[in-house]
N, C-alpha and C. Protein backbone atom coordinates (compact mmCIF):
# COMPACT_ATOMS: atom_id res chain seq x y z
N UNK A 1 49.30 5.30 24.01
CA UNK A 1 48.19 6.21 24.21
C UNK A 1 47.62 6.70 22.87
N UNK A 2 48.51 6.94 21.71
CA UNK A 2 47.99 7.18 20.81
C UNK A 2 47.15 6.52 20.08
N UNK A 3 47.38 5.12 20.09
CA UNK A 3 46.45 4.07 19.68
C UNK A 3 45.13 3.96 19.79
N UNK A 4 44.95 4.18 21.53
CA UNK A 4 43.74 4.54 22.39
C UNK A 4 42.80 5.88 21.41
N UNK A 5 43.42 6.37 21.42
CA UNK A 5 42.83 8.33 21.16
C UNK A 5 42.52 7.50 19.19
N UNK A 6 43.32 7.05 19.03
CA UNK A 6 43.24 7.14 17.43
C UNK A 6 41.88 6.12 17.32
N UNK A 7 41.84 5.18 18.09
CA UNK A 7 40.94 4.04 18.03
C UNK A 7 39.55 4.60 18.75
N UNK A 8 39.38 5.54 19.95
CA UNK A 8 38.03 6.54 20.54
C UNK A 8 38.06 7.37 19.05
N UNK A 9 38.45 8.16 18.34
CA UNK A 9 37.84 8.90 17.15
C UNK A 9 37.39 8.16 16.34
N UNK A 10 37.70 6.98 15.59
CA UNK A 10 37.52 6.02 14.74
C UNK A 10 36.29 5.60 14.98
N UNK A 11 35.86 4.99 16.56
CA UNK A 11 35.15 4.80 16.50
C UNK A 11 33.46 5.85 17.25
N UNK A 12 34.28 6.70 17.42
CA UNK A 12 33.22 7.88 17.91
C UNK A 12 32.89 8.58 16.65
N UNK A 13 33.48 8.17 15.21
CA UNK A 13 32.92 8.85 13.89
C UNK A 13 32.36 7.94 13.17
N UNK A 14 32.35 6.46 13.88
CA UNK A 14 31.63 5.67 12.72
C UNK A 14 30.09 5.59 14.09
N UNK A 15 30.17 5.39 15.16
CA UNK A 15 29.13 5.37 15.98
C UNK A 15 28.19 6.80 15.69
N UNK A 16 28.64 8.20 16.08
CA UNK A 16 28.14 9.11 15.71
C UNK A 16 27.90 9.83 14.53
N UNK A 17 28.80 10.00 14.00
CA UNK A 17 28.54 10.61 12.37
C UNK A 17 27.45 9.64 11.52
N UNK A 18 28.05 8.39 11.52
CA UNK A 18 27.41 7.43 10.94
C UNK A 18 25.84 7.50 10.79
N UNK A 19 25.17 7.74 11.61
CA UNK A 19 23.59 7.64 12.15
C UNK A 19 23.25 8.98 11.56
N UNK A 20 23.67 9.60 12.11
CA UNK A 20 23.85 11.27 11.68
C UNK A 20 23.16 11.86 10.09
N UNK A 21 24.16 11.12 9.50
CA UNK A 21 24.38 11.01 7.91
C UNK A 21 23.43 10.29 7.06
N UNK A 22 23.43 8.71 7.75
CA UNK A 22 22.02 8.36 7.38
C UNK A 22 20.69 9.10 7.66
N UNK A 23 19.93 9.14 8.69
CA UNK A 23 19.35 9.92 9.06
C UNK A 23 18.80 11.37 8.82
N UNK A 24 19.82 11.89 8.23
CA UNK A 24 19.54 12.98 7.62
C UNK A 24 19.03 12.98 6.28
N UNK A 25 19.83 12.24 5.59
CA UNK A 25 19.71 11.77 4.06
C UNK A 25 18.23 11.21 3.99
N UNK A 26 17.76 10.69 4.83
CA UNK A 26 16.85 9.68 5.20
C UNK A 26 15.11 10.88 4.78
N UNK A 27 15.57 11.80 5.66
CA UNK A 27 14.82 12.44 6.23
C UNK A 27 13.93 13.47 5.00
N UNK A 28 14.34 14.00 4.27
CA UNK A 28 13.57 14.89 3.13
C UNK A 28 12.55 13.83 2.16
N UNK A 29 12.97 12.62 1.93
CA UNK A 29 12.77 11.66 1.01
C UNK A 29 11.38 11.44 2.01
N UNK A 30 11.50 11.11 3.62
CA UNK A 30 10.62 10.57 4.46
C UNK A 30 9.65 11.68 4.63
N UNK A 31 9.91 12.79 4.52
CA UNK A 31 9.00 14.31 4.83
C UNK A 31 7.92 14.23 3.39
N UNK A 32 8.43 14.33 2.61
CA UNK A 32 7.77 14.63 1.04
C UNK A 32 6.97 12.77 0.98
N UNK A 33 7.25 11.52 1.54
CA UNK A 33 6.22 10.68 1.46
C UNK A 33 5.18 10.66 2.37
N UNK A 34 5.52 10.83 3.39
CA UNK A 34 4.88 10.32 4.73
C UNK A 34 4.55 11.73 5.27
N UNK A 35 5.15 12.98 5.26
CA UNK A 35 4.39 14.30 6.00
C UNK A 35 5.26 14.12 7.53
N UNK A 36 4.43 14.17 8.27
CA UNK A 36 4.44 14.63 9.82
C UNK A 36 4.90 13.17 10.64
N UNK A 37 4.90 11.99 10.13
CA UNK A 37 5.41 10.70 10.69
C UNK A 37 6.02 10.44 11.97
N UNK A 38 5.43 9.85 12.50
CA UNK A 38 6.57 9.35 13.70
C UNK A 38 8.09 8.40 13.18
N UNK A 39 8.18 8.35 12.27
CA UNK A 39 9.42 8.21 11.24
C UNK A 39 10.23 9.09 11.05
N UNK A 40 9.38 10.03 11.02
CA UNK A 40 9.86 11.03 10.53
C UNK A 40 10.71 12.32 12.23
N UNK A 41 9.85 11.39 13.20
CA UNK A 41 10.62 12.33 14.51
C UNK A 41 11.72 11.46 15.05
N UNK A 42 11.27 10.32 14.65
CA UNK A 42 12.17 9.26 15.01
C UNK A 42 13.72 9.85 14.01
N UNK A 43 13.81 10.15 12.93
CA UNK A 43 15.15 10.68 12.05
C UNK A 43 15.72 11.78 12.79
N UNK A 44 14.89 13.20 13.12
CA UNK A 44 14.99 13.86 13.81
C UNK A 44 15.95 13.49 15.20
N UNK A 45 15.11 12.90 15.76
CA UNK A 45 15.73 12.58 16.92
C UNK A 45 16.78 12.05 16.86
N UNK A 46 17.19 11.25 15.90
CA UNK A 46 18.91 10.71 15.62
C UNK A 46 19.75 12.10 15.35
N UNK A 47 18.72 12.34 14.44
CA UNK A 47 19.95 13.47 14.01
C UNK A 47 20.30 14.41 15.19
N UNK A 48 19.32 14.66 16.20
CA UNK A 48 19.64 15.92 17.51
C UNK A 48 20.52 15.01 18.48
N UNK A 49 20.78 14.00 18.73
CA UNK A 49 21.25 13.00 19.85
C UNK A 49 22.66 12.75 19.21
N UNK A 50 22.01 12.21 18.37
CA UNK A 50 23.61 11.60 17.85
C UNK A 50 24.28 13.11 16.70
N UNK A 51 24.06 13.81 16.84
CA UNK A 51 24.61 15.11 16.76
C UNK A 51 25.66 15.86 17.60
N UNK A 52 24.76 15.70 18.78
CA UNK A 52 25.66 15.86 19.61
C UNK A 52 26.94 15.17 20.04
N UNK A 53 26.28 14.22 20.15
CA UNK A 53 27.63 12.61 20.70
C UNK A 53 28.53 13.28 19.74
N UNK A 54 28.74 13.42 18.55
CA UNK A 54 29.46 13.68 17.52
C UNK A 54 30.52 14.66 18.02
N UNK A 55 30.13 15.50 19.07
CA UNK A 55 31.22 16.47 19.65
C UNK A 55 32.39 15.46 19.80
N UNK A 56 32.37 14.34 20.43
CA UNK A 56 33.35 13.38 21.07
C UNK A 56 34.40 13.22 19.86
N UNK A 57 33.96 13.14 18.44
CA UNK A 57 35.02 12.85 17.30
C UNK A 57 35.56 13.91 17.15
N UNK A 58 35.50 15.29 17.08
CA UNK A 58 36.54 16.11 16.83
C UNK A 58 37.66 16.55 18.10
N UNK A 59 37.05 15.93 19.36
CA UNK A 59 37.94 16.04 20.35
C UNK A 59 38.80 15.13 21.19
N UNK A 60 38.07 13.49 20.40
CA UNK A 60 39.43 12.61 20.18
C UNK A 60 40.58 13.11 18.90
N UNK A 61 39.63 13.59 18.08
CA UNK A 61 40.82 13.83 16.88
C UNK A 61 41.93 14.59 17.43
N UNK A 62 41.58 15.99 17.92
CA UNK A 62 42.62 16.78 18.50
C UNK A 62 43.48 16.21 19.46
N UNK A 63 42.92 15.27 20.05
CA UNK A 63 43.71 14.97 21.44
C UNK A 63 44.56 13.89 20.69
N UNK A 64 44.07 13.00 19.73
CA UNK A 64 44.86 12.32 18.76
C UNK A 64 45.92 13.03 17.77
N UNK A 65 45.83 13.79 16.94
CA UNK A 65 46.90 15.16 16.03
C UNK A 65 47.60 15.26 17.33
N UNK A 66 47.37 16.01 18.52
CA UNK A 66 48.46 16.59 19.37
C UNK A 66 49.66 15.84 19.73
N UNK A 67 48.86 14.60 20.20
CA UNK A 67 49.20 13.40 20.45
C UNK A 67 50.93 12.84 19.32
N UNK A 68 50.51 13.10 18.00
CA UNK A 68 51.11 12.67 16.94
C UNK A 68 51.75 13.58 16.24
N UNK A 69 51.74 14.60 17.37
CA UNK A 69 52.58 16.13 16.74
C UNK A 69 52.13 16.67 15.72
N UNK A 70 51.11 16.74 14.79
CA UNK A 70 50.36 16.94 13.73
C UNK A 70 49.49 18.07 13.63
N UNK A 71 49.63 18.63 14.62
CA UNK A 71 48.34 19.96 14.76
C UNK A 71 48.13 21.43 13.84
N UNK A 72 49.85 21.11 13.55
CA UNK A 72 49.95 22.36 12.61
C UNK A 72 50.14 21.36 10.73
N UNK A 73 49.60 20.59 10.69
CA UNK A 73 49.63 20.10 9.41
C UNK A 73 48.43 20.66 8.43
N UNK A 74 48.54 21.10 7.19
CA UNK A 74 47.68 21.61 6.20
C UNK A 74 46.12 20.93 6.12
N UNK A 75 46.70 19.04 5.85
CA UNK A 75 45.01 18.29 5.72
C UNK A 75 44.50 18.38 7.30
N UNK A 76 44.96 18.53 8.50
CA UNK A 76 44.63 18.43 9.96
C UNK A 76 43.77 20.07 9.68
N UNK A 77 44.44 21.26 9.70
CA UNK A 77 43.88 22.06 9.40
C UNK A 77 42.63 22.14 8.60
N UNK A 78 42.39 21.80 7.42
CA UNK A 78 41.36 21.92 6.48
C UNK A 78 40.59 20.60 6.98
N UNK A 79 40.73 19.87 7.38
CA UNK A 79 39.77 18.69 7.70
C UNK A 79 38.99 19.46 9.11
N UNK A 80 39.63 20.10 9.80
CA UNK A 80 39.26 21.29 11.33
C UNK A 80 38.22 21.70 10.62
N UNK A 81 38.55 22.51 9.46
CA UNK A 81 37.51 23.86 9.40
C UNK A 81 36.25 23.13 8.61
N UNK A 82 36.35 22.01 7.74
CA UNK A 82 35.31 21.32 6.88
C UNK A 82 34.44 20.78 8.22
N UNK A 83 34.93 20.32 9.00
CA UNK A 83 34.05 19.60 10.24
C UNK A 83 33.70 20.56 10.96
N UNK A 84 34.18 21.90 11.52
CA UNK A 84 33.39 22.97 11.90
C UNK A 84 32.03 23.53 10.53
N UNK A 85 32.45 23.44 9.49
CA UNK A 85 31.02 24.16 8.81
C UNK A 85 30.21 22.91 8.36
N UNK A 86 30.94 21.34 8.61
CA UNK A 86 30.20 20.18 8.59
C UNK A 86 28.55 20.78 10.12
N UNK A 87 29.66 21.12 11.22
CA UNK A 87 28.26 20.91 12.30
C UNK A 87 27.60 22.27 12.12
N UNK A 88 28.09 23.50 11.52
CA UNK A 88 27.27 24.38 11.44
C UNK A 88 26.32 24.03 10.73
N UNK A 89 26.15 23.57 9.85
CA UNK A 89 25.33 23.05 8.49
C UNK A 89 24.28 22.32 9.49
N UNK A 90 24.83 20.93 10.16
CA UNK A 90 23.78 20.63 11.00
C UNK A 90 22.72 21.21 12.06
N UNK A 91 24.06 22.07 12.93
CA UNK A 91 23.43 22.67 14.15
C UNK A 91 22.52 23.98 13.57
N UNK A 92 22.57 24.38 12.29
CA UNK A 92 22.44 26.19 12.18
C UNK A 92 21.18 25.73 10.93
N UNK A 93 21.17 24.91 10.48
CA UNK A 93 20.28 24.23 8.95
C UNK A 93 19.57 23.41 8.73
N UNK A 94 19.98 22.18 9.26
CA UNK A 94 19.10 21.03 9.15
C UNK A 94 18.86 20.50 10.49
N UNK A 95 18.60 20.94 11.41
CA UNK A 95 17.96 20.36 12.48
C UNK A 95 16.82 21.20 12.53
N UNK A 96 17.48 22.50 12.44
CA UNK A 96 16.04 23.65 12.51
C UNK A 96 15.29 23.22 11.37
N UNK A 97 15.57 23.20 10.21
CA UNK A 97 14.77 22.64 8.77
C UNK A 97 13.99 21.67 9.64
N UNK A 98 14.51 20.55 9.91
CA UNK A 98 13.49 19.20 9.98
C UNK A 98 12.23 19.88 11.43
N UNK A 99 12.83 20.58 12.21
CA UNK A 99 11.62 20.92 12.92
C UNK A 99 10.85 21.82 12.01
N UNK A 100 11.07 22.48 11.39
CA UNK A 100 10.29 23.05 10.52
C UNK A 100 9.39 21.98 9.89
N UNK A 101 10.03 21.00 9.40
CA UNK A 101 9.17 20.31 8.61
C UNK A 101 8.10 18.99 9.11
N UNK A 102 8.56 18.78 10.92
CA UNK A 102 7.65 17.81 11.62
C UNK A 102 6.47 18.99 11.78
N UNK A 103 6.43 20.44 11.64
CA UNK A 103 5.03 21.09 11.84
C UNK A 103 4.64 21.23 10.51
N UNK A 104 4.83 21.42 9.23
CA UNK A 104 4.44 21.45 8.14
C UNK A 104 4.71 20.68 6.59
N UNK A 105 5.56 19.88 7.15
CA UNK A 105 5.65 18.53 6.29
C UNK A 105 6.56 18.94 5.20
N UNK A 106 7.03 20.36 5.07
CA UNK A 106 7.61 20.63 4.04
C UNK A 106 9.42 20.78 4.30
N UNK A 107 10.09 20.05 3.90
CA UNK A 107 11.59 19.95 3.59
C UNK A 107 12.22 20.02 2.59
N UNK A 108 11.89 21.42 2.21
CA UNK A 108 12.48 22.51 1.05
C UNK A 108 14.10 22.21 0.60
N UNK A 109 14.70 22.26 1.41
CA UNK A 109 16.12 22.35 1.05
C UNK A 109 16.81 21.45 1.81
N UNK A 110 16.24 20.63 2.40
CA UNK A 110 16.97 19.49 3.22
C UNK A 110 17.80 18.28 2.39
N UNK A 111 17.51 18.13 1.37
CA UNK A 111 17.78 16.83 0.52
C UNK A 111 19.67 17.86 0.39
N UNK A 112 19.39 18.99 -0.60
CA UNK A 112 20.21 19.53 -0.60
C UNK A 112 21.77 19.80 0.30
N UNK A 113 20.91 20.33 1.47
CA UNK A 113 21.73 20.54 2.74
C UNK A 113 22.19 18.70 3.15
N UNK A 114 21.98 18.19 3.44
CA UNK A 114 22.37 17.21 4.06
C UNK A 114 23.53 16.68 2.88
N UNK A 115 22.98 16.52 1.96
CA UNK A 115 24.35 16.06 0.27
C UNK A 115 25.52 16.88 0.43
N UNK A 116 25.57 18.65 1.04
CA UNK A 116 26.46 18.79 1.55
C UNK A 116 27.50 18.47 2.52
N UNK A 117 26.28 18.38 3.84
CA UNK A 117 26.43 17.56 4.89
C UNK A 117 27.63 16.83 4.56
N UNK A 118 26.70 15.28 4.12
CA UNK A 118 27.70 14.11 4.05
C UNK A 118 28.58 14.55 2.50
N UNK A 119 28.77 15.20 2.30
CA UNK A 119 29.97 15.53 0.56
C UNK A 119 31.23 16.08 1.87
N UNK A 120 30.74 17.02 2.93
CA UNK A 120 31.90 17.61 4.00
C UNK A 120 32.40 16.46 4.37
N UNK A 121 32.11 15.54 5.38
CA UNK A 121 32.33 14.55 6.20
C UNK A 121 32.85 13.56 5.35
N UNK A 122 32.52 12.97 4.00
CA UNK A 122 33.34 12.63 3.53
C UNK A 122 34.97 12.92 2.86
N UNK A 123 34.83 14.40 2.33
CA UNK A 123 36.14 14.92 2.48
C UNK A 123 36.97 14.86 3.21
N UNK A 124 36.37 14.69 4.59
CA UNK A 124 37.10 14.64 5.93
C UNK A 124 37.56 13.42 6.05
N UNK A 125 37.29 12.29 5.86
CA UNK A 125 37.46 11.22 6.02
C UNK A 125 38.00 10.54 4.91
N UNK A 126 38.22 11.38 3.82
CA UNK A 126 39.41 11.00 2.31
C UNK A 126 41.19 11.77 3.47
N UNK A 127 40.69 12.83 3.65
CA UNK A 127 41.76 13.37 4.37
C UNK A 127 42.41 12.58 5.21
N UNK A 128 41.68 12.14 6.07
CA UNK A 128 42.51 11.27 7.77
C UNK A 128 43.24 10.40 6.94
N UNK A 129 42.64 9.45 5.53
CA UNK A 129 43.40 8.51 5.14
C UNK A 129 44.12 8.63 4.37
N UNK A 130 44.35 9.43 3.70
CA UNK A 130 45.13 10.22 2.95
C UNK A 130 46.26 10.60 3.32
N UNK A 131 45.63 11.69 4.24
CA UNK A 131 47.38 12.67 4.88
C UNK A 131 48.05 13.34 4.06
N UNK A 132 48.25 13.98 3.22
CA UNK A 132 49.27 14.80 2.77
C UNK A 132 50.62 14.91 3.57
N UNK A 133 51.24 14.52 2.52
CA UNK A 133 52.79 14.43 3.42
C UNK A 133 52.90 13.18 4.41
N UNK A 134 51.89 12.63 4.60
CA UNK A 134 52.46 11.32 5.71
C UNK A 134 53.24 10.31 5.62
N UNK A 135 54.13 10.16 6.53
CA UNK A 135 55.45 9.03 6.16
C UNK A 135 54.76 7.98 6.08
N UNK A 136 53.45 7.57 6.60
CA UNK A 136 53.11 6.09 6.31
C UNK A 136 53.31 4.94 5.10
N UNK A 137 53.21 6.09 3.90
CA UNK A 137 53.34 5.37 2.53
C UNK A 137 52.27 5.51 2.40
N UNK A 138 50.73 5.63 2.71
CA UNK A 138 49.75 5.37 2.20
C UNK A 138 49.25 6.81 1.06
């Protein structure tokens, strides 16, 4: 079962995050050439859809850690709280930003915000492979 759960997060963070990340990154560069674009709702719209889907990776993860007795581990912990202010950043910053910016073309701090964005999510994903303390050897 663990295999299952480890193999649904794996791939519910490269399906969802993935798009996510591009998309976002995508998106300030596409605002400041193009303005108001249907390119530009089209990014949007990845980023609100596949934003969401993205719920599915932190709740295979958990069901995966529990799974592997791991829940009270330090990188499980700090990889938790980086992926909680990973989706605040999205849900609370750059989704509202980019609607801001399909009515006035302007994406002030989006380039910014999103480099955080994906700088979080990558931390997160040095972590899973990483592990601190894991018997794997790796």
């Amino acid at each position: 079962m663990t295999k299952l759960l480890l193999s649904l997060h794996v791939l519910a963070a490269i399906v969802a995050i993935g798009p996510v990340t591009v998309a976002a990154s995508m998106f300030p560069a596409v605002a400041r050439r193009d303005g108001t674009g249907d390119r530009l709702r089209l990014l949007h719209r990845i980023c609100r859809v596949y934003g969401v889907v993205g719920v599915a990776v932190p709740v295979f993860g958990l069901a995966t850690a529990s799974s592997l007795g791991v829940l009270g581990d330090a990188w499980l912990l700090t990889s938790i709280g980086l992926t909680l202010v990973a989706a605040l950043i999205l849900g609370l910053l750059i989704i509202p930003g980019q609607e801001r910016a399909l009515v006035d073309g302007q994406a002030d701090r989006l380039g910014m915000l999103t480099g955080i964005f994906n700088l979080l999510w990558a931390t997160v994903t040095v972590l899973m492979i990483v592990r601190p303390g894991s018997t794997t050897g790796a």
